[in-house]
C-alpha atoms as a PDB file:
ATOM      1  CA  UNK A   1      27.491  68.508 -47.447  1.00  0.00           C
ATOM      2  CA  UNK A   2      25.679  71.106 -44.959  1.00  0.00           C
ATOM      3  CA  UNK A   3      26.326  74.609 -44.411  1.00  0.00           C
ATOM      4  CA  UNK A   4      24.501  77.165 -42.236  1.00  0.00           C
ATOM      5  CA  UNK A   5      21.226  77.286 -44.986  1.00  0.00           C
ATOM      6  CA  UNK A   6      21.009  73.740 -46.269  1.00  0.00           C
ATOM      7  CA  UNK A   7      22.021  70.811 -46.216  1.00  0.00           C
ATOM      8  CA  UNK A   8      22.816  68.394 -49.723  1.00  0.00           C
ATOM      9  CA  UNK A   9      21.914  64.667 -49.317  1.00  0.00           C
ATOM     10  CA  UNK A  10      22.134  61.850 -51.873  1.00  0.00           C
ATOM     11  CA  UNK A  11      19.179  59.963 -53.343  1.00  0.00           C
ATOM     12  CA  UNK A  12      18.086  57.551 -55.668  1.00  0.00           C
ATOM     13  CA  UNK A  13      15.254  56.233 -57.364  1.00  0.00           C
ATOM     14  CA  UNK A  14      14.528  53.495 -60.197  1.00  0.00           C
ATOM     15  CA  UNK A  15      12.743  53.773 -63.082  1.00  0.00           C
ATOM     16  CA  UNK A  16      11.990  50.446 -65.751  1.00  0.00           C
ATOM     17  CA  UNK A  17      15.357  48.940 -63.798  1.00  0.00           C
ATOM     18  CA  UNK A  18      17.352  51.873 -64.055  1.00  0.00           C
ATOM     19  CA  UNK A  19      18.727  53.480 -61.001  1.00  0.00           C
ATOM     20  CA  UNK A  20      18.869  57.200 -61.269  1.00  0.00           C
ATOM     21  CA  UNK A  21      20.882  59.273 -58.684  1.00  0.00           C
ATOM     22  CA  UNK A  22      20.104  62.533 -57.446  1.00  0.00           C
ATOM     23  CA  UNK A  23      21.022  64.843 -54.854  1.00  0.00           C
ATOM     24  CA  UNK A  24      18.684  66.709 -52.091  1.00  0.00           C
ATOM     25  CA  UNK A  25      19.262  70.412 -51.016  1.00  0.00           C
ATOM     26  CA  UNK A  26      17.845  70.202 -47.606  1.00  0.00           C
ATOM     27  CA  UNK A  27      16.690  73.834 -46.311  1.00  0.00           C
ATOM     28  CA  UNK A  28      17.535  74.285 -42.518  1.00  0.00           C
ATOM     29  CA  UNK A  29      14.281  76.442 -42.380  1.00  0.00           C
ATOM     30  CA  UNK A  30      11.930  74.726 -45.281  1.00  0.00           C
ATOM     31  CA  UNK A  31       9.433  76.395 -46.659  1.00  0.00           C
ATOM     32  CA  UNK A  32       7.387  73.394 -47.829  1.00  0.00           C
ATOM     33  CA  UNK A  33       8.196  74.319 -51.519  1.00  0.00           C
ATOM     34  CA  UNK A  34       9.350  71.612 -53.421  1.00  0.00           C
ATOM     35  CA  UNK A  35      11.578  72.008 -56.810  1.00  0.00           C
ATOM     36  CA  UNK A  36      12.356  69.334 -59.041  1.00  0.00           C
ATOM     37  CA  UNK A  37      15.495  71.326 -61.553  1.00  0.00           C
ATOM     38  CA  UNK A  38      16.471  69.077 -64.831  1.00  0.00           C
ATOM     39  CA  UNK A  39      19.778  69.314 -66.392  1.00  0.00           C
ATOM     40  CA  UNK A  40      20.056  70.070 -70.385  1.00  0.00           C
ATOM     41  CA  UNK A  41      21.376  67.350 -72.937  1.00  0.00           C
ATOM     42  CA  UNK A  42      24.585  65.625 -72.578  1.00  0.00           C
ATOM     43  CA  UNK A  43      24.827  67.736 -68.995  1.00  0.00           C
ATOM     44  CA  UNK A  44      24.588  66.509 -65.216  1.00  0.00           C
ATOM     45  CA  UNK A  45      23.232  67.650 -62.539  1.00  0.00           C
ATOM     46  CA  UNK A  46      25.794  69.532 -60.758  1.00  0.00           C
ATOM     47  CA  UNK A  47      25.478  71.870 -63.757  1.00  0.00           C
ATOM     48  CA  UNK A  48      22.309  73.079 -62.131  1.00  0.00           C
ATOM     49  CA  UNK A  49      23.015  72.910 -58.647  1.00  0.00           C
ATOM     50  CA  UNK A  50      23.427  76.577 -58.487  1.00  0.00           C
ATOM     51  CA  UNK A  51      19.888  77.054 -58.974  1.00  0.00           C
ATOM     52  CA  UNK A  52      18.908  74.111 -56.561  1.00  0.00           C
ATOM     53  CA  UNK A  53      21.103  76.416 -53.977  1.00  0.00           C
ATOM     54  CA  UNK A  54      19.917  79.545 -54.477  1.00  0.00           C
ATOM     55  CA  UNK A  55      16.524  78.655 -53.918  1.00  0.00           C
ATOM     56  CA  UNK A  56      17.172  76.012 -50.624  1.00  0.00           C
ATOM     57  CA  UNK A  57      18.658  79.004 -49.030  1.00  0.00           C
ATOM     58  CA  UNK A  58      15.809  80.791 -49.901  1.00  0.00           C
ATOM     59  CA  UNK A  59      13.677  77.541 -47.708  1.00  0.00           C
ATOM     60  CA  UNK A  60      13.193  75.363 -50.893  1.00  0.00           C
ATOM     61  CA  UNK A  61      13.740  71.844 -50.682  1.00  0.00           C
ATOM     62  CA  UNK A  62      15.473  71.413 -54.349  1.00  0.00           C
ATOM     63  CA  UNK A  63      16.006  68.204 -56.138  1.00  0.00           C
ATOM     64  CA  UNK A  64      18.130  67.403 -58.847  1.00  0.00           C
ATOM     65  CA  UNK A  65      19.362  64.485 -60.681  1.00  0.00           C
ATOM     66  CA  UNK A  66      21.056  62.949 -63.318  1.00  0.00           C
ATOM     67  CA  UNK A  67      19.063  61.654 -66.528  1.00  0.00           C
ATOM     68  CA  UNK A  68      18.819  57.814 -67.407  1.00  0.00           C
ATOM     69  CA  UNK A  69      21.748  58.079 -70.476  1.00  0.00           C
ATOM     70  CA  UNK A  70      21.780  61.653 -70.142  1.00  0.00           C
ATOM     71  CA  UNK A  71      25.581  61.792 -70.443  1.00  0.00           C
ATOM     72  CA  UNK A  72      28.721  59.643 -70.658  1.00  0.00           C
ATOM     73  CA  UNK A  73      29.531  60.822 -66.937  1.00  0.00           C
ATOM     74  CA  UNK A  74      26.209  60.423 -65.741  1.00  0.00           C
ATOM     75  CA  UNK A  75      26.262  58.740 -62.323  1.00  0.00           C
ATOM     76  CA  UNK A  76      22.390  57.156 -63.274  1.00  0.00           C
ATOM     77  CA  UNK A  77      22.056  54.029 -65.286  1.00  0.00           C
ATOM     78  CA  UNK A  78      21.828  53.948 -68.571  1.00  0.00           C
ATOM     79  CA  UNK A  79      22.913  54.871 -72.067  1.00  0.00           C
ATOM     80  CA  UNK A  80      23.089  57.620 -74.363  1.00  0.00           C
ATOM     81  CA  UNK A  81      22.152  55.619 -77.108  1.00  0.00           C
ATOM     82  CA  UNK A  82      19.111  54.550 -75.369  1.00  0.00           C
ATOM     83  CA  UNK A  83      17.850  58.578 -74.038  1.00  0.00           C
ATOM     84  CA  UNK A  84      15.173  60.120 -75.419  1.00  0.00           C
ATOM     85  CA  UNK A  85      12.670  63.069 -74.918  1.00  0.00           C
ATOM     86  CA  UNK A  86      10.407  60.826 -73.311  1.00  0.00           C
ATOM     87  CA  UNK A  87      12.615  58.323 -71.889  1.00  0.00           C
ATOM     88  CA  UNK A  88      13.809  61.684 -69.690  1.00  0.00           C
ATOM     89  CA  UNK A  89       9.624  62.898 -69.177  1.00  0.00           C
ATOM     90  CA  UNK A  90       9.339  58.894 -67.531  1.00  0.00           C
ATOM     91  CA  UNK A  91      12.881  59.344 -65.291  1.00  0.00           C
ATOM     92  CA  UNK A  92      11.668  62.849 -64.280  1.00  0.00           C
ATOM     93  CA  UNK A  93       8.001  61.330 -63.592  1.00  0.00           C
ATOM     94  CA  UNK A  94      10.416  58.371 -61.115  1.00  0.00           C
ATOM     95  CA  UNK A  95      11.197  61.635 -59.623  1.00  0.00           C
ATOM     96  CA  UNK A  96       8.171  63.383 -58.919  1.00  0.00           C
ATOM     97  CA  UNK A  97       6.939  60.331 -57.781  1.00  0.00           C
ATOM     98  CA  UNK A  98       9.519  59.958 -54.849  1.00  0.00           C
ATOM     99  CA  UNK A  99       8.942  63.510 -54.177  1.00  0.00           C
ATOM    100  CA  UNK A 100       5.486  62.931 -53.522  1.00  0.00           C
ATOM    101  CA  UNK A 101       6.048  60.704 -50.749  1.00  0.00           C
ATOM    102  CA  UNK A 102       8.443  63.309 -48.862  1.00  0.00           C
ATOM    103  CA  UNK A 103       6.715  64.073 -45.907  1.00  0.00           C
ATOM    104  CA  UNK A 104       8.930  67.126 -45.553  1.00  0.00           C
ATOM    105  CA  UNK A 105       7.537  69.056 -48.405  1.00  0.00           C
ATOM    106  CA  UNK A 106       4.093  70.469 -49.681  1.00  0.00           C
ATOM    107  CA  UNK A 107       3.324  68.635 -53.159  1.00  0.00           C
ATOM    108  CA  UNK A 108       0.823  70.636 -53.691  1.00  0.00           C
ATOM    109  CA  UNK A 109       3.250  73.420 -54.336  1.00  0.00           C
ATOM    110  CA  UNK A 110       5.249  71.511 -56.850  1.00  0.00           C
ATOM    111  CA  UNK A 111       7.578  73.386 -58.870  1.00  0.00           C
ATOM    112  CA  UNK A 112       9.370  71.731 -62.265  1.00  0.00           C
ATOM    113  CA  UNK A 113      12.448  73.513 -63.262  1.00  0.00           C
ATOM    114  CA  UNK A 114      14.574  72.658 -66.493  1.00  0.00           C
ATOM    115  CA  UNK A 115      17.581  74.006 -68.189  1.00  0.00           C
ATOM    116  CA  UNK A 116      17.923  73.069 -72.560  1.00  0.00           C
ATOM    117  CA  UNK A 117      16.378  69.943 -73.124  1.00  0.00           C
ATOM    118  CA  UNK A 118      15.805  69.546 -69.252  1.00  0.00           C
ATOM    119  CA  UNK A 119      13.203  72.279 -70.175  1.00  0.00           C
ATOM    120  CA  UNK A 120      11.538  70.822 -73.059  1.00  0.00           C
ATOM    121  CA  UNK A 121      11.477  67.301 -70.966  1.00  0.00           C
ATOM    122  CA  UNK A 122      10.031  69.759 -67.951  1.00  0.00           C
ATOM    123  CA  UNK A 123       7.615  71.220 -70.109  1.00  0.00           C
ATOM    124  CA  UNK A 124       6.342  67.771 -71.792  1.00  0.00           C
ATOM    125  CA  UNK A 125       6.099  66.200 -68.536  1.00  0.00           C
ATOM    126  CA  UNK A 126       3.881  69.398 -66.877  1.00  0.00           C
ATOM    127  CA  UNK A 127       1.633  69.075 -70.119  1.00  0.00           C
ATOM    128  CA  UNK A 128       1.340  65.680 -68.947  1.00  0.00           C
ATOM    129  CA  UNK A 129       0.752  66.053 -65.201  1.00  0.00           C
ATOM    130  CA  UNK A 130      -0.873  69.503 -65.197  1.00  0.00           C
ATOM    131  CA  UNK A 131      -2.339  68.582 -62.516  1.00  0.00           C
ATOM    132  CA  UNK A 132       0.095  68.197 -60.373  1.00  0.00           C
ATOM    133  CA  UNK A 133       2.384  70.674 -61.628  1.00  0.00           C
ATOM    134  CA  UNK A 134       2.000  74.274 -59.330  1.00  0.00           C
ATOM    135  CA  UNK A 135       4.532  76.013 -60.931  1.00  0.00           C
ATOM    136  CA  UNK A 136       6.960  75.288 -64.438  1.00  0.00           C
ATOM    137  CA  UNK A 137      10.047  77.535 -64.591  1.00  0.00           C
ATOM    138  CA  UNK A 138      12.496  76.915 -68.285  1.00  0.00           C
ATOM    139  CA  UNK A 139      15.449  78.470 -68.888  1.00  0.00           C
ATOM    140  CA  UNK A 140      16.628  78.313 -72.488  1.00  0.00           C
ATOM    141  CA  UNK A 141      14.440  75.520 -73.491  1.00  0.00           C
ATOM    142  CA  UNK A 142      15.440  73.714 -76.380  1.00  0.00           C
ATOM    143  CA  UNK A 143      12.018  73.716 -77.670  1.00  0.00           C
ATOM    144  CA  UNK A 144      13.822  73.260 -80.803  1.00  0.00           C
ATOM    145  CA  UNK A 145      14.457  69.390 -80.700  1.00  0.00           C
ATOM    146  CA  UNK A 146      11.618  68.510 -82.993  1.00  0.00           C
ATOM    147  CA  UNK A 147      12.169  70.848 -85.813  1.00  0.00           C
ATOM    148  CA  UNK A 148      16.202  70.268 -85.198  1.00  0.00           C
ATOM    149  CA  UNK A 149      15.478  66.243 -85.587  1.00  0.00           C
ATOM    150  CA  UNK A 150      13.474  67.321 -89.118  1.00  0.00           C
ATOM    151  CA  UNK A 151      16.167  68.850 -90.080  1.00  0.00           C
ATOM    152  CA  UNK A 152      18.806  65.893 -89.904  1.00  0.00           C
ATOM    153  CA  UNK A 153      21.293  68.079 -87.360  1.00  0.00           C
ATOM    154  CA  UNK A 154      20.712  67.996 -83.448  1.00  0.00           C
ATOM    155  CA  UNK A 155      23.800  70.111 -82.306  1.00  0.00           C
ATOM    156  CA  UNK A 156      26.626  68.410 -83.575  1.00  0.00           C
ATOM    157  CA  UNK A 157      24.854  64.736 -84.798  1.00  0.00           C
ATOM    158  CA  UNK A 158      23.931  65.244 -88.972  1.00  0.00           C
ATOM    159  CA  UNK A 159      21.742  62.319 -90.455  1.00  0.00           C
ATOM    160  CA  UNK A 160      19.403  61.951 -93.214  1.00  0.00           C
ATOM    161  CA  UNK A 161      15.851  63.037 -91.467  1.00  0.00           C
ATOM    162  CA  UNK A 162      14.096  60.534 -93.976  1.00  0.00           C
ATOM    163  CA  UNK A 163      16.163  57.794 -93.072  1.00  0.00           C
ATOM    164  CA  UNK A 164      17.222  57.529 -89.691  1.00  0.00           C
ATOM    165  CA  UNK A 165      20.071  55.166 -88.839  1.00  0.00           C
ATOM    166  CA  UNK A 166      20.294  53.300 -85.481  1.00  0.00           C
ATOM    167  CA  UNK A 167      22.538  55.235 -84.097  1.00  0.00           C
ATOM    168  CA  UNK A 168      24.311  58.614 -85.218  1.00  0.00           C
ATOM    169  CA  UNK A 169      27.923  59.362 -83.842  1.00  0.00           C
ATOM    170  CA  UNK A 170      29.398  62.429 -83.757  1.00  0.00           C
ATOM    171  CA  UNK A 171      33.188  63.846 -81.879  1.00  0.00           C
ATOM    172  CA  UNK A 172      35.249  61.651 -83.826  1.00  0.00           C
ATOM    173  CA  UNK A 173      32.398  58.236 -82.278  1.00  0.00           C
ATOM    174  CA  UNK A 174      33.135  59.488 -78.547  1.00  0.00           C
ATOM    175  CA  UNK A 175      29.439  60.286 -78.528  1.00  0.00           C
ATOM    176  CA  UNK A 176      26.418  58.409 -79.956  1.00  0.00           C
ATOM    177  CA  UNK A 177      22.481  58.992 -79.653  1.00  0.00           C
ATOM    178  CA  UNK A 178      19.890  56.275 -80.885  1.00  0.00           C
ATOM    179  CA  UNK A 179      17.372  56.481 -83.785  1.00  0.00           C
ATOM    180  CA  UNK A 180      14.644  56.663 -80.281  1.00  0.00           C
ATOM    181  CA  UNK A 181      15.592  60.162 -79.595  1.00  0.00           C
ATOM    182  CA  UNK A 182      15.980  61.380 -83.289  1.00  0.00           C
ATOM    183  CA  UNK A 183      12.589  59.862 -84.258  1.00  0.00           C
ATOM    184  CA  UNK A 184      10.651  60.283 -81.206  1.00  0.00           C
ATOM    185  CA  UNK A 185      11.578  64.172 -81.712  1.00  0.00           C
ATOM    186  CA  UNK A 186      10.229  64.168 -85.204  1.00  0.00           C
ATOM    187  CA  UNK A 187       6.937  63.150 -84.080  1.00  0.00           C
ATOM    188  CA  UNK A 188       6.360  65.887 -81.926  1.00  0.00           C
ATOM    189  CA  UNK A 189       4.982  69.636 -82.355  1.00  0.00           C
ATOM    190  CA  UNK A 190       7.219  71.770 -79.664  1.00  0.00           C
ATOM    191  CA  UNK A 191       4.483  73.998 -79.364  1.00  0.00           C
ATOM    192  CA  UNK A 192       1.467  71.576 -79.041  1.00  0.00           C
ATOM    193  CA  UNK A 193       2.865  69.303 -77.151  1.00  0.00           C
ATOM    194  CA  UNK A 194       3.400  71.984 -74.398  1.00  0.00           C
ATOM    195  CA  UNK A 195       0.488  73.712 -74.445  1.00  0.00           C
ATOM    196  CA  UNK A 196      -1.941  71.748 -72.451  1.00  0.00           C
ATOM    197  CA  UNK A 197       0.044  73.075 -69.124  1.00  0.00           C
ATOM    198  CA  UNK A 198      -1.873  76.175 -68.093  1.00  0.00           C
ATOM    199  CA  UNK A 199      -0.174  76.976 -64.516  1.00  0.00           C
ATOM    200  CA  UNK A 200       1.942  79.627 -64.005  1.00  0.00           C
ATOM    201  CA  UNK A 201       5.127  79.736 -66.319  1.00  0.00           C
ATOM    202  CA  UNK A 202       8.781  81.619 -66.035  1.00  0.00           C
ATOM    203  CA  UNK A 203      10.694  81.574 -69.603  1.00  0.00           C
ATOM    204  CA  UNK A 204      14.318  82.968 -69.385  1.00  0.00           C
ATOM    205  CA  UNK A 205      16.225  82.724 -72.217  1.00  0.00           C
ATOM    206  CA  UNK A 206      19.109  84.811 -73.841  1.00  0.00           C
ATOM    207  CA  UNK A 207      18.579  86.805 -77.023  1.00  0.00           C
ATOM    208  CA  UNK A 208      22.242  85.873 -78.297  1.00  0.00           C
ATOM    209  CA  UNK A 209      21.085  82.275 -77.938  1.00  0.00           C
ATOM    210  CA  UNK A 210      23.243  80.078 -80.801  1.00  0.00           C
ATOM    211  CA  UNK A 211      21.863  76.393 -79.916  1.00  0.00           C
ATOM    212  CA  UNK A 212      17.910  77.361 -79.544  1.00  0.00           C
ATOM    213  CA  UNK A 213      16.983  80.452 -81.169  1.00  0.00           C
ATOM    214  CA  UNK A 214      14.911  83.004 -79.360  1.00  0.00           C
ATOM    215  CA  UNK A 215      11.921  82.894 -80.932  1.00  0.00           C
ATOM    216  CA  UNK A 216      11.449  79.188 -79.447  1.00  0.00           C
ATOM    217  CA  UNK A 217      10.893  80.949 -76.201  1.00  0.00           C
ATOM    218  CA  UNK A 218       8.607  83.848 -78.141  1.00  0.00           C
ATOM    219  CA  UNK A 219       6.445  81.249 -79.509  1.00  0.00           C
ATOM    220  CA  UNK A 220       6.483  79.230 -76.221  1.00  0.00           C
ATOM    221  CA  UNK A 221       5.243  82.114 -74.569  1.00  0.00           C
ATOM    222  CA  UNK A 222       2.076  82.726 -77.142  1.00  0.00           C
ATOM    223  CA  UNK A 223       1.635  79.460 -76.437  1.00  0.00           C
ATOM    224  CA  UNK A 224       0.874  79.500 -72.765  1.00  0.00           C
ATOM    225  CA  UNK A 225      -0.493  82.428 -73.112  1.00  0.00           C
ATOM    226  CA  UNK A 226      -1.633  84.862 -70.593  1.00  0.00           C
ATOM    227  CA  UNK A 227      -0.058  82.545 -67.364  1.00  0.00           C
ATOM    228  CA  UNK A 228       3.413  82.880 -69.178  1.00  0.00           C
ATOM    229  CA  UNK A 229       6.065  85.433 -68.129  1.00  0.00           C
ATOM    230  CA  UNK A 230       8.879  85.726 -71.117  1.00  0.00           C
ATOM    231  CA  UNK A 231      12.375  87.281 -69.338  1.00  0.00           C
ATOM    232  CA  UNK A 232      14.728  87.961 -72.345  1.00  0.00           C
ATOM    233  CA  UNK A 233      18.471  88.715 -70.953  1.00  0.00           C
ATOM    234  CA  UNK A 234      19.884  90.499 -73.356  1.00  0.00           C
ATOM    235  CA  UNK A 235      23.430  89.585 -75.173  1.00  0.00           C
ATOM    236  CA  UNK A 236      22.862  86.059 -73.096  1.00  0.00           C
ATOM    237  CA  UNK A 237      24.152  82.761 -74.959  1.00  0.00           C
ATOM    238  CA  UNK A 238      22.691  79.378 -74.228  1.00  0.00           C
ATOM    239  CA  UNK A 239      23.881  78.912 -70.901  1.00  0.00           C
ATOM    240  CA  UNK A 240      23.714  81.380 -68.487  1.00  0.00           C
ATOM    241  CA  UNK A 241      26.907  82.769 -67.071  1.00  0.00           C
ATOM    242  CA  UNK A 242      27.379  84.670 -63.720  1.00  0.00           C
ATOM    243  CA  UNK A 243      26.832  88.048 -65.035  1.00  0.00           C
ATOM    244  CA  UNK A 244      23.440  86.256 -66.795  1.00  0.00           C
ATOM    245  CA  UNK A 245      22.467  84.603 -63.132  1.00  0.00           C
ATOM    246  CA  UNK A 246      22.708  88.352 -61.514  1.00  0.00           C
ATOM    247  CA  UNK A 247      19.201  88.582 -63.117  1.00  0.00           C
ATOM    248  CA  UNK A 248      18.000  85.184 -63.897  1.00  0.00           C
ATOM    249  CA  UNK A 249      18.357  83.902 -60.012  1.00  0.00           C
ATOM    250  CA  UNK A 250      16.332  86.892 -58.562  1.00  0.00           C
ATOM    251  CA  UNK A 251      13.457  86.344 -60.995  1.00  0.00           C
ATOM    252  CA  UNK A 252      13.679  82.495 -59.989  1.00  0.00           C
ATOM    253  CA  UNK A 253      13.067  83.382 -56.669  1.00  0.00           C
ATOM    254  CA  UNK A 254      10.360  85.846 -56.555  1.00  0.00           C
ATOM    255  CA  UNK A 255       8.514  83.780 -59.147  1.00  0.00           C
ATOM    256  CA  UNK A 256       8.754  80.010 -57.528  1.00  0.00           C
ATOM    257  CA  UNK A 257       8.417  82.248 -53.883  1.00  0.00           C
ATOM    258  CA  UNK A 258       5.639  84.179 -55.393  1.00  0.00           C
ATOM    259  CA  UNK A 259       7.051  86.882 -53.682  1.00  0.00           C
END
């Protein structure tokens, strides 16, 4: 697809014999900037295209993809059953490592961008690869997963915490996740686990948030501390609608821009 400020080409890339499948937003006057945007759980990655466009015409060159089992339409490989926190940090790593060897782009000026659990997964993998990481930019992280997979109810899955099944199907068995991602979850501290990343960080979340509450993104801010900007959108549910991108797009920009 082109039009006059960028142009969207497919890619792929493998990771442990899975073939994810992503899509390139091409800027016709590049900037050098590359962005690497993560969808949320059981999403794709035309969900966040939006934000890969808004910031190609701005002369980003914007990568997204769809996660390894991420969803039942996913156009990767892979199944739901078989997706986990970190199963999503190694598919995002498959990406940052075909990113790096885009001559087109400045990898030095990284950027990691996630939306839900795209964010946690964005946020794990940057505590990870801080060194490589310029910039990390979350919008209504879902920093929540661990305590959530304590509990015994992720969204819509419910399961005894102390003794986790195989799998766990919920919507009447159209949709099943594996014991990896409940148990994986459980053995992580949100806020620890994150905290090693000291770069600059954007948080955006809504304060009318019903799936991760907004103190997630409070304490995720103390966490990173001083190199953490928190942007609370009043009234804003978990997924940002137009009237929420009006203020969350700008403050993408000038903070990935620097401008």
């Amino acid at each position: 697809m082109r039009t006059a400020s960028y142009t969207a080409e497919e890619f792929e890339v493998m990771r442990d014999g899975l073939r994810l499948v992503g899509t390139k937003f091409v800027p016709a006057k590049p900037n050098g900037i590359p962005v690497i945007i993560s969808h949320g759980f059981l999403g794709r990655r035309r969900d966040i295209a939006r934000y890969a466009k808004c910031l190609a015409v701005k002369g980003c060159t914007a990568y997204t993809f769809d996660f390894a089992g991420g969803s039942p339409l996913s156009e990767s490989d892979g199944r739901l059953q078989d997706m986990s926190v970190l199963t999503e940090r190694a598919d995002l790593m498959a990406v940052m490592d075909y990113v790096k060897r885009d001559p087109a782009v400045d990898y030095s000026k990284l950027v990691l961008m996630g939306y839900s659990q795209g964010g946690f997964v964005s946020a794990l993998t940057a505590a990870a690869r801080p060194e490589e990481v310029h910039k990390l930019a979350l919008f209504s992280p879902a920093l929540c997963i661990p305590d959530d997979a304590r509990s015994g109810q992720m969204m819509f899955f419910v399961f005894d915490p102390q003794n986790v099944p195989d799998t766990v199907s919920a919507m009447g068995g159209r949709l099943t996740i594996g014991r990896g991602l409940i148990e994986t979850a459980q053995a992580l501290d949100a806020m620890e686990a994150i905290a090693p990343y000291k770069g600059p960080v954007l948080i955006a979340h809504g304060t009318a948030d019903h799936i991760v509450n907004v103190s997630y993104a409070q304490r995720a801010k103390a966490a990173y501390g001083d190199n953490a900007q928190l942007l609370l959108i009043d009234g804003a549910d978990h997924g940002f609608k137009r009237l929420e991108d009006v203020i969350a797009k700008p403050a993408l920009r000038k903070f990935v821009l620097g401008t």
